[in-house]
Protein backbone atom coordinates (compact mmCIF):
# COMPACT_ATOMS: atom_id res chain seq x y z
CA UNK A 1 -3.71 -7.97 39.28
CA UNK A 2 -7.14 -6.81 37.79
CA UNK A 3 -6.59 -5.99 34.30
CA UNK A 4 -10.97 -5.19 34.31
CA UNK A 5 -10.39 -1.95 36.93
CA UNK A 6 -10.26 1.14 35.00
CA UNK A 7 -7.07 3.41 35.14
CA UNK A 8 -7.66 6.96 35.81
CA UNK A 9 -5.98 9.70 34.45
CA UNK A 10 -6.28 13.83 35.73
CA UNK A 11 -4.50 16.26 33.35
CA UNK A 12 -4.03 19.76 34.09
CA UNK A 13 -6.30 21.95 31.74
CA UNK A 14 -4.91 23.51 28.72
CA UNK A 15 -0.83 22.97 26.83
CA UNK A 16 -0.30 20.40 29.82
CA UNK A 17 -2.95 18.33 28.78
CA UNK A 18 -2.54 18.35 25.30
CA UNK A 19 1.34 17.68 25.56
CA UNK A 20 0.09 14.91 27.59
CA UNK A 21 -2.18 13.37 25.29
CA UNK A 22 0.20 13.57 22.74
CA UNK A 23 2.96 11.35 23.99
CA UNK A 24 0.65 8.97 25.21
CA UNK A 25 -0.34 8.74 21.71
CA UNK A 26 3.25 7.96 20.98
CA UNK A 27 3.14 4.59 23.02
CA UNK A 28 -0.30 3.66 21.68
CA UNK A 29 -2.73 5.15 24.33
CA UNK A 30 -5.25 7.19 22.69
CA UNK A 31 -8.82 8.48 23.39
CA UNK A 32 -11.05 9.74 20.75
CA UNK A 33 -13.75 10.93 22.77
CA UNK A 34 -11.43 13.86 23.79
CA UNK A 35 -10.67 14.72 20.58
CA UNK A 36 -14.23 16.29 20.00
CA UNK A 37 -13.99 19.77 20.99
CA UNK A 38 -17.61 20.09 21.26
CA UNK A 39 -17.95 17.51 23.75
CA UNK A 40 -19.23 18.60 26.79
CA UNK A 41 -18.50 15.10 28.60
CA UNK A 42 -16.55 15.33 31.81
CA UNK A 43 -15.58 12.04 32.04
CA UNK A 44 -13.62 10.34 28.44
CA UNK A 45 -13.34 6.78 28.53
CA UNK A 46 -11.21 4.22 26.41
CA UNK A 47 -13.44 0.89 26.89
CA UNK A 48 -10.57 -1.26 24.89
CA UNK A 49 -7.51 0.36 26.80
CA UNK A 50 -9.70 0.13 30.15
CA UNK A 51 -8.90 4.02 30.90
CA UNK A 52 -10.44 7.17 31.96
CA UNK A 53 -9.43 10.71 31.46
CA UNK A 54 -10.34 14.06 32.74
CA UNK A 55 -9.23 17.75 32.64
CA UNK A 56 -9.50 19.61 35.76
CA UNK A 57 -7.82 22.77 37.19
CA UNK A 58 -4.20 22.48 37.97
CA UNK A 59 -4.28 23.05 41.54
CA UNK A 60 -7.00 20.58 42.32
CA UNK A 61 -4.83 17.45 40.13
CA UNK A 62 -3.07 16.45 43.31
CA UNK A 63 -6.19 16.51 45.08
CA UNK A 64 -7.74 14.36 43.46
CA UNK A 65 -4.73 11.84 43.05
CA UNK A 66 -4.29 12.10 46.91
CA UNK A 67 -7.43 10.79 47.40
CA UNK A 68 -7.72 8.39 44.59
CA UNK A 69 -10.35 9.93 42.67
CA UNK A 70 -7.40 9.53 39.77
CA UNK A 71 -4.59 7.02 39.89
CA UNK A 72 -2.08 9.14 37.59
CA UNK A 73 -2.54 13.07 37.13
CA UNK A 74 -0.17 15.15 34.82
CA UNK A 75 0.73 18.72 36.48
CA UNK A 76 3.41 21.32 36.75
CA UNK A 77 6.17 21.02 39.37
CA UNK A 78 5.23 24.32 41.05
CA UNK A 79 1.38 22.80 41.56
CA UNK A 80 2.81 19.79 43.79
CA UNK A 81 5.50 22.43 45.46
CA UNK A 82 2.38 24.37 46.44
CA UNK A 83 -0.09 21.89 47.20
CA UNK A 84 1.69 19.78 48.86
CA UNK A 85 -0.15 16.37 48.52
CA UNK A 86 0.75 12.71 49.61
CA UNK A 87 1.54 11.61 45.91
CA UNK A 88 4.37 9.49 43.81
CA UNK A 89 5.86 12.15 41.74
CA UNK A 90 7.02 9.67 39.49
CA UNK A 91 8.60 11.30 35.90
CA UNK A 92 9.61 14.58 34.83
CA UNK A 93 7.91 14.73 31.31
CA UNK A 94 10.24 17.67 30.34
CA UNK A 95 8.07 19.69 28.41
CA UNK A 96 6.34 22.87 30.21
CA UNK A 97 9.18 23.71 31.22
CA UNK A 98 10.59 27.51 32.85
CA UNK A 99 11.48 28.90 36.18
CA UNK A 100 10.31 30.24 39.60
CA UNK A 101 11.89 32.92 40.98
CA UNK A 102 12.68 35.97 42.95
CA UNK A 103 11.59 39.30 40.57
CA UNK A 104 11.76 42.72 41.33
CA UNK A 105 13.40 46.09 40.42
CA UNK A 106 17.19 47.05 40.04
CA UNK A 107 17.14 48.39 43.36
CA UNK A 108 15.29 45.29 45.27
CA UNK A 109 18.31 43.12 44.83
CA UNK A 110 20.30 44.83 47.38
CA UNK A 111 17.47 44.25 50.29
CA UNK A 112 17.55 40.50 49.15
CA UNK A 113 21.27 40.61 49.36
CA UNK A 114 20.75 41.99 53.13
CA UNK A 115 18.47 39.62 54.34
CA UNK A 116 16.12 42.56 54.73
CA UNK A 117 13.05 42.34 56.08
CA UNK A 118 10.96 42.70 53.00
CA UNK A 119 7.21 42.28 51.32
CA UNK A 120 6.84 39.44 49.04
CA UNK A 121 4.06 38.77 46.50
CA UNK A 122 3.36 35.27 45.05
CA UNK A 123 0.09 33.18 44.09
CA UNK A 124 2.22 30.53 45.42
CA UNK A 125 3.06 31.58 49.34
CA UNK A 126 4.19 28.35 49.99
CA UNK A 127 6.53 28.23 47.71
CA UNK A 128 7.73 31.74 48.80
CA UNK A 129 7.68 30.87 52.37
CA UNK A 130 9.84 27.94 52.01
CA UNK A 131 12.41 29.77 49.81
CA UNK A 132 12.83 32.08 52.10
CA UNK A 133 12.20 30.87 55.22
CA UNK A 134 14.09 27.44 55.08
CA UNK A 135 16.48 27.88 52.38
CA UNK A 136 17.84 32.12 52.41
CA UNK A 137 16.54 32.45 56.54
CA UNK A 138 15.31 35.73 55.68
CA UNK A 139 11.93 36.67 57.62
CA UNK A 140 9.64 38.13 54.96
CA UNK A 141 6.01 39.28 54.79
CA UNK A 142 4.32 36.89 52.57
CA UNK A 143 1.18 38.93 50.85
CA UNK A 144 -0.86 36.28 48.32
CA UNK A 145 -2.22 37.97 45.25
CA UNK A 146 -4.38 35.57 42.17
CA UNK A 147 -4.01 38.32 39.40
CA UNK A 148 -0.82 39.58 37.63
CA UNK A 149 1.24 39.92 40.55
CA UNK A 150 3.96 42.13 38.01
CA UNK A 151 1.59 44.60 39.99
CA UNK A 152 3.42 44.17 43.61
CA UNK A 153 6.26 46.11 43.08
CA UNK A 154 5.12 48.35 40.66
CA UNK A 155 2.05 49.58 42.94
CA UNK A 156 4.29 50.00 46.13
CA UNK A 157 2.87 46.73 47.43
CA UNK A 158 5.70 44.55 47.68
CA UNK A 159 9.25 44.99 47.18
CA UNK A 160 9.51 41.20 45.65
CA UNK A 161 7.56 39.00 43.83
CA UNK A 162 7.99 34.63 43.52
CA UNK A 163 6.45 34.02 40.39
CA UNK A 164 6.79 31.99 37.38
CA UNK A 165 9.22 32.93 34.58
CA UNK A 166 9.11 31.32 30.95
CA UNK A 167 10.89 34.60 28.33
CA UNK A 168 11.03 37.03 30.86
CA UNK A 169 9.38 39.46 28.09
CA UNK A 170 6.41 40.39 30.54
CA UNK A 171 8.71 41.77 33.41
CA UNK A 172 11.39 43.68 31.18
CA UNK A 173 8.05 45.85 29.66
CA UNK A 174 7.16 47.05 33.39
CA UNK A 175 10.83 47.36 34.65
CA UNK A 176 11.28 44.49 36.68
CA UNK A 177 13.84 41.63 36.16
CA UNK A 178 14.91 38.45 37.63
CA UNK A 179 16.81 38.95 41.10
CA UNK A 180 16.96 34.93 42.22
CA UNK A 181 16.04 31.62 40.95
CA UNK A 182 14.11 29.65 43.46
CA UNK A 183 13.78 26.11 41.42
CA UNK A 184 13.28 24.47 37.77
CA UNK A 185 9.60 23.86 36.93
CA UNK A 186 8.07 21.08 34.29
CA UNK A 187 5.16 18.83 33.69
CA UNK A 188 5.31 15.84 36.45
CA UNK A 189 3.14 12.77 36.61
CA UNK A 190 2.12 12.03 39.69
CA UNK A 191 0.38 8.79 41.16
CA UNK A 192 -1.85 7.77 44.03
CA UNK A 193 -0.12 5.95 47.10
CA UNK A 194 -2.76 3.00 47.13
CA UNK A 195 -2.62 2.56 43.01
CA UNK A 196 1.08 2.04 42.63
CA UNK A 197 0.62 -1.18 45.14
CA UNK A 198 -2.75 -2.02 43.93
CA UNK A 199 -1.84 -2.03 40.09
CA UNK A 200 2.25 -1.84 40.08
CA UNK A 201 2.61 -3.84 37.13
CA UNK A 202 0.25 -1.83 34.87
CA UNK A 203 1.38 1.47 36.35
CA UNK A 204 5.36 0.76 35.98
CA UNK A 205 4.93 -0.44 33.03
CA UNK A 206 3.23 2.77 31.43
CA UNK A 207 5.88 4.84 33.33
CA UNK A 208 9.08 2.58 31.94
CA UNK A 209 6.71 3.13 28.01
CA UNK A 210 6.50 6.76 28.80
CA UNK A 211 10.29 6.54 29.63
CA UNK A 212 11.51 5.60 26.85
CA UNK A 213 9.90 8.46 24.63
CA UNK A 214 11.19 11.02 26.75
């Protein structure tokens, strides 16, 4: 094994990241250099630890594990359900946690409970697609939308949306509430295919620290 190769971490931008940074605090791994909010480095290196850290948009974390421009990334659950990457999803870290699911008005629950053939709303269509297609076999118009999608139903868009849910609070003010759960959702680490053979030792053994904290 070569202890000199620099491990690379991708967090998700944002609570992810600093939830991350946290608990690797907790088993010794730290990194200054990110603690300096006026830092306008892209790159954060810890020359003792032999590791490298940076933030990048959630959806593109996977990507960049995939193709080994990271060897671990930090990300929510729905991310790698959307995405779909060749990754190790290799520890739920627990915290980030809330739900997708199936929201709507009162009176959308009864076309769901039909298998009606029915607009859906989502920034995450594959997730959507999937739910319905392969798990409720209910053909469904899949429309994608990157704003609030709240708007779907509300608008006369769609009759559904598959969105994230943490209180609820945001779809009880505009009349909507949640018809189905689709899955749990939390902060995953991920690694890259080729790093978990090249460096197994150092990886495992970070994932067995990381274990023990959760």
């Amino acid at each position: 094994m070569d202890e000199k190769r620099y491990l690379t971490f991708a967090l998700a931008k944002g609570r992810l990241a600093n939830k991350t940074l946290e608990l690797l605090e907790e088993v010794g791994i730290t990194c200054e250099e990110m603690k300096d909010k006026s830092s306008r480095k892209l790159i954060f290196v810890n020359e003792e630890l032999k590791l490298k850290f940076f933030l990048s948009k959630g959806p593109d974390v996977p990507t960049y594990v995939e193709y080994g421009a990271a060897d671990i990334g930090v990300v929510g659950k729905d991310t790698l359900l959307e995405e779909g990457k060749r990754v190790y999803e290799v520890l739920d870290l627990g915290f980030g946690k809330c739900r997708m699911c199936v929201c709507g008005p009162v009176k959308s629950r009864e076309l769901l409970k039909h298998h009606a053939m029915i607009r859906v709303a989502s920034k995450y269509p594959n997730i959507a697609k999937d739910y319905f297609y392969n798990k409720k076999h209910q053909t469904v118009d899949i429309i994608k939308l990157n704003g609030s999608v709240e708007l779907g139903p509300i608008v006369g868009l769609s009759d559904v949306i598959v969105d994230i849910v943490e209180t609820g609070s945001t779809l009880r003010e505009n009349g909507l509430e949640v018809l189905e759960e689709v899955c749990p959702l939390s902060a995953r680490m991920i690694v890259n295919q080729v790093s978990m053979q090249m460096q197994p030792e150092r990886i495992k053994g970070l994932i067995n620290q990381l274990k023990e904290k959760l």
